[in-house]
C-alpha atoms as a PDB file:
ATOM      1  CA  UNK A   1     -63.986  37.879  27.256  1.00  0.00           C
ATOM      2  CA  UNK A   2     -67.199  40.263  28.264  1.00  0.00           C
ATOM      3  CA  UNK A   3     -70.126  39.713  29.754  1.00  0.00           C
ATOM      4  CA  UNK A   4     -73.145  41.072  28.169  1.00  0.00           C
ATOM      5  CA  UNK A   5     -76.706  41.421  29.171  1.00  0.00           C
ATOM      6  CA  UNK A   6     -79.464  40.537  26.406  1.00  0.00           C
ATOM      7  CA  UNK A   7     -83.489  41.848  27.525  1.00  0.00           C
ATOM      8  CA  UNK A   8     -85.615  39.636  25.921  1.00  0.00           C
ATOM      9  CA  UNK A   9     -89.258  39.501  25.876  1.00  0.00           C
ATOM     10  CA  UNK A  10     -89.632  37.471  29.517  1.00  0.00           C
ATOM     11  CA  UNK A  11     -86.363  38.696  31.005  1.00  0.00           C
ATOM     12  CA  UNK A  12     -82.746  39.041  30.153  1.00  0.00           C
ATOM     13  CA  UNK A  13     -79.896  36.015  29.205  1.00  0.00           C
ATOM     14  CA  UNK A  14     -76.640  36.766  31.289  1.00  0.00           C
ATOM     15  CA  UNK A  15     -74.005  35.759  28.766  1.00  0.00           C
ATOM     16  CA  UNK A  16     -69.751  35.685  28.230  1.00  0.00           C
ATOM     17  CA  UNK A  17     -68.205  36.058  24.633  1.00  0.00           C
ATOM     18  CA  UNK A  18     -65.513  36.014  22.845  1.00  0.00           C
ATOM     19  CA  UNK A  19     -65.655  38.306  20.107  1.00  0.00           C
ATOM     20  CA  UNK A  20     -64.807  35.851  17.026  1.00  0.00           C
ATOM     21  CA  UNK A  21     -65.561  35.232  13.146  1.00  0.00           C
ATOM     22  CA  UNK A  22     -67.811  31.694  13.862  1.00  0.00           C
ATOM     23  CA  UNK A  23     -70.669  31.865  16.767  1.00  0.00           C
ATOM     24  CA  UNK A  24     -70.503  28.810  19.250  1.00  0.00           C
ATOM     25  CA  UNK A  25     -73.028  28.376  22.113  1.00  0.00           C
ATOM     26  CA  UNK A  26     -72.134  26.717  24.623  1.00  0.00           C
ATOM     27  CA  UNK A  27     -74.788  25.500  26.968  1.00  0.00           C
ATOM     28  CA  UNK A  28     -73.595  24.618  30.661  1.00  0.00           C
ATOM     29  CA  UNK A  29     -75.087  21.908  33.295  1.00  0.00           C
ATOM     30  CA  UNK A  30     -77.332  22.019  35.513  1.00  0.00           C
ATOM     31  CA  UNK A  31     -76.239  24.131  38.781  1.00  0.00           C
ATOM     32  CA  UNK A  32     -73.539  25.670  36.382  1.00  0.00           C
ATOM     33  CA  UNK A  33     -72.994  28.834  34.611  1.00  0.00           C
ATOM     34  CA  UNK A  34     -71.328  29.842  31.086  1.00  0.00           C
ATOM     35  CA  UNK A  35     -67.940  30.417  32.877  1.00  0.00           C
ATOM     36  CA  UNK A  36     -67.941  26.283  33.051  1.00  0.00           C
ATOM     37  CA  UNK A  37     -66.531  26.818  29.734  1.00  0.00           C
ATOM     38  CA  UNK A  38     -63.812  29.100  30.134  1.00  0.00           C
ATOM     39  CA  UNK A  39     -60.650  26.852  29.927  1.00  0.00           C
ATOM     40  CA  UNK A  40     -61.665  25.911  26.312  1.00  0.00           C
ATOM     41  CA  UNK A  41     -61.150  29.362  25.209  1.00  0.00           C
ATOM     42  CA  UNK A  42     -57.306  28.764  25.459  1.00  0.00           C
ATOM     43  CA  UNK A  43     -57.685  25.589  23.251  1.00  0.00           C
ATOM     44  CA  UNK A  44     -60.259  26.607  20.156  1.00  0.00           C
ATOM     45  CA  UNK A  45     -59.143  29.296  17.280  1.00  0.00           C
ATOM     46  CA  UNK A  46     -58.877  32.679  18.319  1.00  0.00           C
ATOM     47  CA  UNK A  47     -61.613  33.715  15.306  1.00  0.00           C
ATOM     48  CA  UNK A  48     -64.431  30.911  16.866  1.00  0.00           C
ATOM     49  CA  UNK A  49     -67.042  33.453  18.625  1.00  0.00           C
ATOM     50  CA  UNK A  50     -67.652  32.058  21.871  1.00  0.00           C
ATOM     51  CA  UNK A  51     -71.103  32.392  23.388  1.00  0.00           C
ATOM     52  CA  UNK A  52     -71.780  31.124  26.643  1.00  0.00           C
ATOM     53  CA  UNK A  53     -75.171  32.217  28.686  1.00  0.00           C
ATOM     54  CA  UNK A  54     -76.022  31.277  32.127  1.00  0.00           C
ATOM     55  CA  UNK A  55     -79.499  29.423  31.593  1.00  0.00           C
ATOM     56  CA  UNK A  56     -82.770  30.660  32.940  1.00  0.00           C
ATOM     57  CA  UNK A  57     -82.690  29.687  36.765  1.00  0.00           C
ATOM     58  CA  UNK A  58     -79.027  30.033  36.698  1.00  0.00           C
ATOM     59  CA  UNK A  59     -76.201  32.388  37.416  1.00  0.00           C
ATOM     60  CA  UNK A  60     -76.904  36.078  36.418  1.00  0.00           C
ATOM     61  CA  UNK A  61     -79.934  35.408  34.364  1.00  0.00           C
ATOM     62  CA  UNK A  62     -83.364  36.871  35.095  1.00  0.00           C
ATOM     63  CA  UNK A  63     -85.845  35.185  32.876  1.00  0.00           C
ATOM     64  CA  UNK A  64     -88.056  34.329  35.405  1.00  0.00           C
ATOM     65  CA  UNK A  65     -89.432  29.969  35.526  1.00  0.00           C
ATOM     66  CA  UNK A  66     -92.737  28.813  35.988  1.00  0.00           C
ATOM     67  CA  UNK A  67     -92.560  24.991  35.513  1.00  0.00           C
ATOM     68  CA  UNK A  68     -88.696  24.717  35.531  1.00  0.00           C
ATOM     69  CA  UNK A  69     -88.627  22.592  32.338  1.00  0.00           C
ATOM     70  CA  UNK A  70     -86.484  22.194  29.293  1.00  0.00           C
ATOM     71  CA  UNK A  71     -89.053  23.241  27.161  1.00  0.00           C
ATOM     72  CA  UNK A  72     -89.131  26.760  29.180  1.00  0.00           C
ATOM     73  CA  UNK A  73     -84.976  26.426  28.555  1.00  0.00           C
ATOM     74  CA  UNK A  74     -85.742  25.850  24.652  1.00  0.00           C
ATOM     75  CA  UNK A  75     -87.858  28.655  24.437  1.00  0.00           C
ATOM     76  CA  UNK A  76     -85.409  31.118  25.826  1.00  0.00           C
ATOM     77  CA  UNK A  77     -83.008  29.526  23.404  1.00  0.00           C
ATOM     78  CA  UNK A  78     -84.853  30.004  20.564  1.00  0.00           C
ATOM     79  CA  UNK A  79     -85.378  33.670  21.682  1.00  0.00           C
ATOM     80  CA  UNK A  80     -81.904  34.851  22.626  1.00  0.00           C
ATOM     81  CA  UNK A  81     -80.241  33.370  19.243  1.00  0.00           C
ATOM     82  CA  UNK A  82     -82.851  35.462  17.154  1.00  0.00           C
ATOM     83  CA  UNK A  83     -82.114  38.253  19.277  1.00  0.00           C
ATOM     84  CA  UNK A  84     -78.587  37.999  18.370  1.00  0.00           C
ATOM     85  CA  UNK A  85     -79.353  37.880  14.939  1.00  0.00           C
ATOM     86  CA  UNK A  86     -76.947  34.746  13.901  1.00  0.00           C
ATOM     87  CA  UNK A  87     -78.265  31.849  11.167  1.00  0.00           C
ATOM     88  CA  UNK A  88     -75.102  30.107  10.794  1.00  0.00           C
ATOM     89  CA  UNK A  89     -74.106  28.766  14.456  1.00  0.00           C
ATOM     90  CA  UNK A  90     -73.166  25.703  16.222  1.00  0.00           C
ATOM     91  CA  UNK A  91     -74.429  24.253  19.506  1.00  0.00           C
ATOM     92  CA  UNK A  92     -72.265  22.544  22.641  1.00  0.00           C
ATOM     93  CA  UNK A  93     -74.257  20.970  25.583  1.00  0.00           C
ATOM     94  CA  UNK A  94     -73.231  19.685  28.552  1.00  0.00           C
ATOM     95  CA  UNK A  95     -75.179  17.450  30.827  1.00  0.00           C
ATOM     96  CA  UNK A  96     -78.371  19.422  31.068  1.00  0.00           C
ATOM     97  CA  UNK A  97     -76.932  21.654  28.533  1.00  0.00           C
ATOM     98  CA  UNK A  98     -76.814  18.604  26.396  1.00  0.00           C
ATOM     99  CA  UNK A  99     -80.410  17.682  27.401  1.00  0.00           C
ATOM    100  CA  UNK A 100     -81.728  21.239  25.953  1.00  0.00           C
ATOM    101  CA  UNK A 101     -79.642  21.446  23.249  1.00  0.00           C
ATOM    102  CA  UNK A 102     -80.754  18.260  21.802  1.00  0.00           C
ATOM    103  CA  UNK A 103     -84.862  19.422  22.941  1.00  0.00           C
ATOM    104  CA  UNK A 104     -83.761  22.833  20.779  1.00  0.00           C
ATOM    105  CA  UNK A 105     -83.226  20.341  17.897  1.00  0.00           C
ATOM    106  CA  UNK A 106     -86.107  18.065  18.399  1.00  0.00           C
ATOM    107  CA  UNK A 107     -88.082  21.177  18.479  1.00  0.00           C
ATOM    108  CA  UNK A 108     -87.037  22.905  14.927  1.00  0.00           C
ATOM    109  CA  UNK A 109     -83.342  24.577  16.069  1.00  0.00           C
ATOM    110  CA  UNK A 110     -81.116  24.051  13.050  1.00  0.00           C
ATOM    111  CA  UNK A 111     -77.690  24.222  14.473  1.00  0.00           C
ATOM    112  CA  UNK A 112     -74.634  23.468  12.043  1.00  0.00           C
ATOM    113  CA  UNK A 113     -73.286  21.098  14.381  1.00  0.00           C
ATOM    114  CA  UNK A 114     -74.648  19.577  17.709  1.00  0.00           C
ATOM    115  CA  UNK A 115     -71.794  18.410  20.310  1.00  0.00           C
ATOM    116  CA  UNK A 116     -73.145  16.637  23.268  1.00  0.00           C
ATOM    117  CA  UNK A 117     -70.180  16.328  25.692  1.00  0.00           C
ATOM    118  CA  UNK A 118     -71.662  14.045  29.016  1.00  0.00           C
ATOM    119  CA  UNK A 119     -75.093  14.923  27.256  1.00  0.00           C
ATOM    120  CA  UNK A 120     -78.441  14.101  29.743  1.00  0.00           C
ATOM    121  CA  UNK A 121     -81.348  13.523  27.927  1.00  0.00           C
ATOM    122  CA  UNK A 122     -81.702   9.882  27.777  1.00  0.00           C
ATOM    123  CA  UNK A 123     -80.658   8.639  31.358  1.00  0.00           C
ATOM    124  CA  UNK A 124     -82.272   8.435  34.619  1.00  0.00           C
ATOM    125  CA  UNK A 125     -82.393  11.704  36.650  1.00  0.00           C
ATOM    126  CA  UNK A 126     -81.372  12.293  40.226  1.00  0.00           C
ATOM    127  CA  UNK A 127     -84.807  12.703  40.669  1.00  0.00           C
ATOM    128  CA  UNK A 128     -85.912   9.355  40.182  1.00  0.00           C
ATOM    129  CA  UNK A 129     -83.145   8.136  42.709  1.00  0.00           C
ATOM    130  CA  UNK A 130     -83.931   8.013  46.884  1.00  0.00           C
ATOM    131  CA  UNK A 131     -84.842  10.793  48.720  1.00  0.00           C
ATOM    132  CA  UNK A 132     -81.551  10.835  50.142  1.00  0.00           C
ATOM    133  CA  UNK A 133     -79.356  10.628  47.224  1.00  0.00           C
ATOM    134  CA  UNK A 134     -81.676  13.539  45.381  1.00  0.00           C
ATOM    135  CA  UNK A 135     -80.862  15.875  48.495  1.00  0.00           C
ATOM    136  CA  UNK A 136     -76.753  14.983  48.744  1.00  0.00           C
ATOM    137  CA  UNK A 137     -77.051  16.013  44.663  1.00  0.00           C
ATOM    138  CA  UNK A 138     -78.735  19.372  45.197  1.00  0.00           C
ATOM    139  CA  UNK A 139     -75.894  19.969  47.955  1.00  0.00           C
ATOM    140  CA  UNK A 140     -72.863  18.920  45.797  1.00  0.00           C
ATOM    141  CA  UNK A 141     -74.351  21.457  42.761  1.00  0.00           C
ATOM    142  CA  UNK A 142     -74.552  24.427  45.527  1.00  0.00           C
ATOM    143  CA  UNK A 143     -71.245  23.412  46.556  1.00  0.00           C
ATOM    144  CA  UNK A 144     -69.840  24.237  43.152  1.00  0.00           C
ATOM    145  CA  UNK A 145     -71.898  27.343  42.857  1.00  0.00           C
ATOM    146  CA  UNK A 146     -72.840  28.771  45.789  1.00  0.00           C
ATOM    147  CA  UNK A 147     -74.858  31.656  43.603  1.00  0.00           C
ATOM    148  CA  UNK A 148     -77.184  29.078  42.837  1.00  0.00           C
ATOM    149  CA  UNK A 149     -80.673  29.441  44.660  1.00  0.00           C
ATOM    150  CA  UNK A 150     -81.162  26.062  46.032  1.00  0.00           C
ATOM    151  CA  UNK A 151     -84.997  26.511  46.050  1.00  0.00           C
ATOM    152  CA  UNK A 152     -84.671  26.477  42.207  1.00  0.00           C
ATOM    153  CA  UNK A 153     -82.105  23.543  42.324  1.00  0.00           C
ATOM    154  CA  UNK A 154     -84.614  21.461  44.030  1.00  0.00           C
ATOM    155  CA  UNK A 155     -87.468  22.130  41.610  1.00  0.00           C
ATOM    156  CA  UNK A 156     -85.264  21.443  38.509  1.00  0.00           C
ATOM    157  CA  UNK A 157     -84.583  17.998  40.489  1.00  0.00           C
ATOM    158  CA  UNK A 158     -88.135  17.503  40.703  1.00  0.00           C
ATOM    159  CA  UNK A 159     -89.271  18.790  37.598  1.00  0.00           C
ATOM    160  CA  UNK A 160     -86.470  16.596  35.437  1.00  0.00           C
ATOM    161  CA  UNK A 161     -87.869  13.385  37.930  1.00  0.00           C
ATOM    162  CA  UNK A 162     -91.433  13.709  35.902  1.00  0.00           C
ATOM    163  CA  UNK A 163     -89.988  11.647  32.519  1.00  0.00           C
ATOM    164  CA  UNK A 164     -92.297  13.627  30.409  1.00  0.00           C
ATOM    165  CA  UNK A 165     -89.327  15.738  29.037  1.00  0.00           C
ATOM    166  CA  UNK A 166     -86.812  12.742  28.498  1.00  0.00           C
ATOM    167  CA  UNK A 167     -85.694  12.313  25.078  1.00  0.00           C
ATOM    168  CA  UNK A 168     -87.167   9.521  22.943  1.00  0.00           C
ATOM    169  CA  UNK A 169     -85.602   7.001  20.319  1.00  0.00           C
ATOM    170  CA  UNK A 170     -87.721   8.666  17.940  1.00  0.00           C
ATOM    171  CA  UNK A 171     -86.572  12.282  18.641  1.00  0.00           C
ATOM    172  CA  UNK A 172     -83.161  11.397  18.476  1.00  0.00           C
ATOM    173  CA  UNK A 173     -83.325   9.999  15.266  1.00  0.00           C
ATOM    174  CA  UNK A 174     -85.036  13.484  13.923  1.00  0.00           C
ATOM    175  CA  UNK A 175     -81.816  14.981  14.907  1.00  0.00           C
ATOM    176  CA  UNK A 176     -80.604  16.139  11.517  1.00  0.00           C
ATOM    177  CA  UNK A 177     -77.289  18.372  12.525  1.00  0.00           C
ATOM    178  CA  UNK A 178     -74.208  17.074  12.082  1.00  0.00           C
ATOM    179  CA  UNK A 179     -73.555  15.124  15.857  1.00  0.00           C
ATOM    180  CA  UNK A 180     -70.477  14.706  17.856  1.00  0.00           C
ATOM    181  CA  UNK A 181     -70.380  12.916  21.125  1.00  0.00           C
ATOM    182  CA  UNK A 182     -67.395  13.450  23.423  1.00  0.00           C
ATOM    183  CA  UNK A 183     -67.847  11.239  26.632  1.00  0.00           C
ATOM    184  CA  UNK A 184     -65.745  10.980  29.614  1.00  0.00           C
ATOM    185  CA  UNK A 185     -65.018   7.157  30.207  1.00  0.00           C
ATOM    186  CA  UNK A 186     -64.767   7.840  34.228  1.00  0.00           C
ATOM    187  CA  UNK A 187     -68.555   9.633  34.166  1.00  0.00           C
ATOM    188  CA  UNK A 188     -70.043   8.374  37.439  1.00  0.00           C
ATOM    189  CA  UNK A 189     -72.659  10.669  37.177  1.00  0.00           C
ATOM    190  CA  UNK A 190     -74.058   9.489  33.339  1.00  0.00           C
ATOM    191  CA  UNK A 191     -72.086   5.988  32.324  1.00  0.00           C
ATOM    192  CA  UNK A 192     -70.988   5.335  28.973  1.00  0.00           C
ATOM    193  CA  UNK A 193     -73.678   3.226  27.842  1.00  0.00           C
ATOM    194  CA  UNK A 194     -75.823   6.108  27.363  1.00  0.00           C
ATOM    195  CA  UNK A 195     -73.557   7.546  25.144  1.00  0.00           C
ATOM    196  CA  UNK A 196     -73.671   4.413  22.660  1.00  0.00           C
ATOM    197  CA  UNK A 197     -77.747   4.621  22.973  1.00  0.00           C
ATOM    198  CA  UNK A 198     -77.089   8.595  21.357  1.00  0.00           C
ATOM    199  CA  UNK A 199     -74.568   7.415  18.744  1.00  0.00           C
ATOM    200  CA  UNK A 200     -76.676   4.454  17.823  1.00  0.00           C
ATOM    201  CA  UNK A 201     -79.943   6.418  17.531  1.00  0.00           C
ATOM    202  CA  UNK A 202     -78.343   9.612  16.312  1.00  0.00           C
ATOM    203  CA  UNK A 203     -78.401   9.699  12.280  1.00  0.00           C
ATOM    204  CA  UNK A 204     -74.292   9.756  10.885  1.00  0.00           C
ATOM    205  CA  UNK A 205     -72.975  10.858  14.771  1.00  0.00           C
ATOM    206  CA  UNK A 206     -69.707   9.942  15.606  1.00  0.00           C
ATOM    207  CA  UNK A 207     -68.636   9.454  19.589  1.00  0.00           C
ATOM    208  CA  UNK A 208     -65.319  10.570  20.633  1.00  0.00           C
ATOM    209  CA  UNK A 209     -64.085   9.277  24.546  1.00  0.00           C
ATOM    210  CA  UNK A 210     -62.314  10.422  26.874  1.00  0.00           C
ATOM    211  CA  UNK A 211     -60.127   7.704  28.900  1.00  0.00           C
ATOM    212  CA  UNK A 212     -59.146  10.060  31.712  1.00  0.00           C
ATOM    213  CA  UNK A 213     -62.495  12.249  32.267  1.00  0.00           C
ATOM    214  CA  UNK A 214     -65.477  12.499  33.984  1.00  0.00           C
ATOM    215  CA  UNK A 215     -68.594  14.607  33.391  1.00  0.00           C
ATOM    216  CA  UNK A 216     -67.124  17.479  32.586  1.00  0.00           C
ATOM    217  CA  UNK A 217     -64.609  16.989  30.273  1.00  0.00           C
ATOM    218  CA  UNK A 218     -64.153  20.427  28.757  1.00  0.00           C
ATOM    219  CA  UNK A 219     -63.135  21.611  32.580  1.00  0.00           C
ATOM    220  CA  UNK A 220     -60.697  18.742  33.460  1.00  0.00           C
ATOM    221  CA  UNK A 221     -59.391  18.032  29.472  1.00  0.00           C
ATOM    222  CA  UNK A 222     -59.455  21.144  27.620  1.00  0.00           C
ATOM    223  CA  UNK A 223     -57.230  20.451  25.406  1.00  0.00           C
ATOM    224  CA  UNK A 224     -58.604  17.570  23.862  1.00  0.00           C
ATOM    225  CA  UNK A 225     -61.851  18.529  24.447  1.00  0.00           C
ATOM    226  CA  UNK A 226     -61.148  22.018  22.170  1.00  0.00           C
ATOM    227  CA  UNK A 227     -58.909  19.670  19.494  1.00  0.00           C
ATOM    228  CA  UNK A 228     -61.829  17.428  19.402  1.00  0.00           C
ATOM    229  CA  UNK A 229     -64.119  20.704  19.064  1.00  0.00           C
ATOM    230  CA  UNK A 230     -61.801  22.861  16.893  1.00  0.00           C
ATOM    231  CA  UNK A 231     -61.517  19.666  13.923  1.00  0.00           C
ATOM    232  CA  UNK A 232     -64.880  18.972  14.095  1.00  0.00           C
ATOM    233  CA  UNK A 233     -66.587  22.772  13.055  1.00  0.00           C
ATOM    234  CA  UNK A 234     -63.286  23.493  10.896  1.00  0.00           C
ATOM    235  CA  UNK A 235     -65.024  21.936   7.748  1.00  0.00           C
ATOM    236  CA  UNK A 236     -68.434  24.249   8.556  1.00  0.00           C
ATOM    237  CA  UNK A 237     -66.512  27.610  10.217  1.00  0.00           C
ATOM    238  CA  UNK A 238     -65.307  29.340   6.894  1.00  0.00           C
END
């Protein structure tokens, strides 16, 4: 696994990879980093190339934010997977990751395959919750990552609490890659029923779920998480 450093046209995307036959990016939550995704890379082919970047605002990447929005997220994506020079990829979101990934398809991103695993998007944001419970969030994601700037924390909070970026019924059915929704049964954080409301809307998706997980699935069941992963892109990887 190495981290590389990628100077793009606003900044530079912090990234890990594993050097591998098949690109995979992996977008992480919000607070998070791409070492969230780490414990996969024990349970998915050795030849699947692994690409997981910390997203503007987060971890080691500079790209500097002005509104704090997915579509500034999008953007970057769109930038650092031409810089890269791949066509033939697949994309993995989770929880905000999810929420971009799906924007990236909305907005013209052809991935091979879209996995949304806990995917935001859809939901009510912390945001739009009490005062109260809005702060006690922003303190539980800089407990897991004390890198995180908690100025920026708070105006992701803020900017997410808006509703102008949510994801429609309309835009999900314009999703056209090939969909698969893994869902942790024990979410607290984004309840099941939002995963139906993506498999119903979501042309030909299929919804995989976890009985034992939470919200982050791929950190606390790896190993079904990367079975579920590994099956699914075998029939596009070669």
């Amino acid at each position: 696994m190495e981290r590389s450093y990628l100077p793009l046209t606003s900044g530079g995307i912090s990234y890990l990879e594993r050097k591998g036959q098949y690109p995979v990016i992996f977008l992480h939550g919000l607070g998070g980093t791409g070492n969230n995704w780490l414990k996969l890379a024990a349970h998915l082919p050795e030849n699947t190339r692994m690409i997981m970047p910390d997203l503007c605002g987060h971890g080691r990447t500079d790209i500097p934010l002005f509104e704090f929005s997915i579509k500034e997220q999008v953007g970057a994506l769109f930038e650092f997977i031409a810089a890269l020079g791949i066509e033939k990829y697949s994309l993995v979101g989770n929880s905000y990751g999810g929420w971009v990934s799906m924007k990236f398809c909305i907005s013209g991103g052809n991935p091979d395959r879209l996995i949304l695993v806990d995917s935001a998007g859809i939901n009510p944001t912390v945001g739009e919750d009490l005062p109260e419970n809005e702060e006690n969030f922003v303190q539980r994601v800089m407990a897991m990552n004390p890198r995180n700037n908690i100025d920026f924390i708070r105006k992701f909070v803020k900017e997410n609490a808006t509703g102008k970026e949510k994801v429609t019924m309309e835009e999900l059915k314009s999703i056209r890659a090939d969909t698969l929704i893994i869902w942790g049964r024990k979410d607290r954080l984004i309840p099941l029923k939002y995963a139906d409301e993506l498999n119903r809307n979501i042309p030909g998706s299929r919804l995989e779920i976890l009985e034992t997980a939470g919200h982050t699935p791929h950190a606390t069941n790896a190993d079904e998480v990367g079975s579920l992963i590994s099956s699914f892109l075998d029939q596009q990887r070669f």
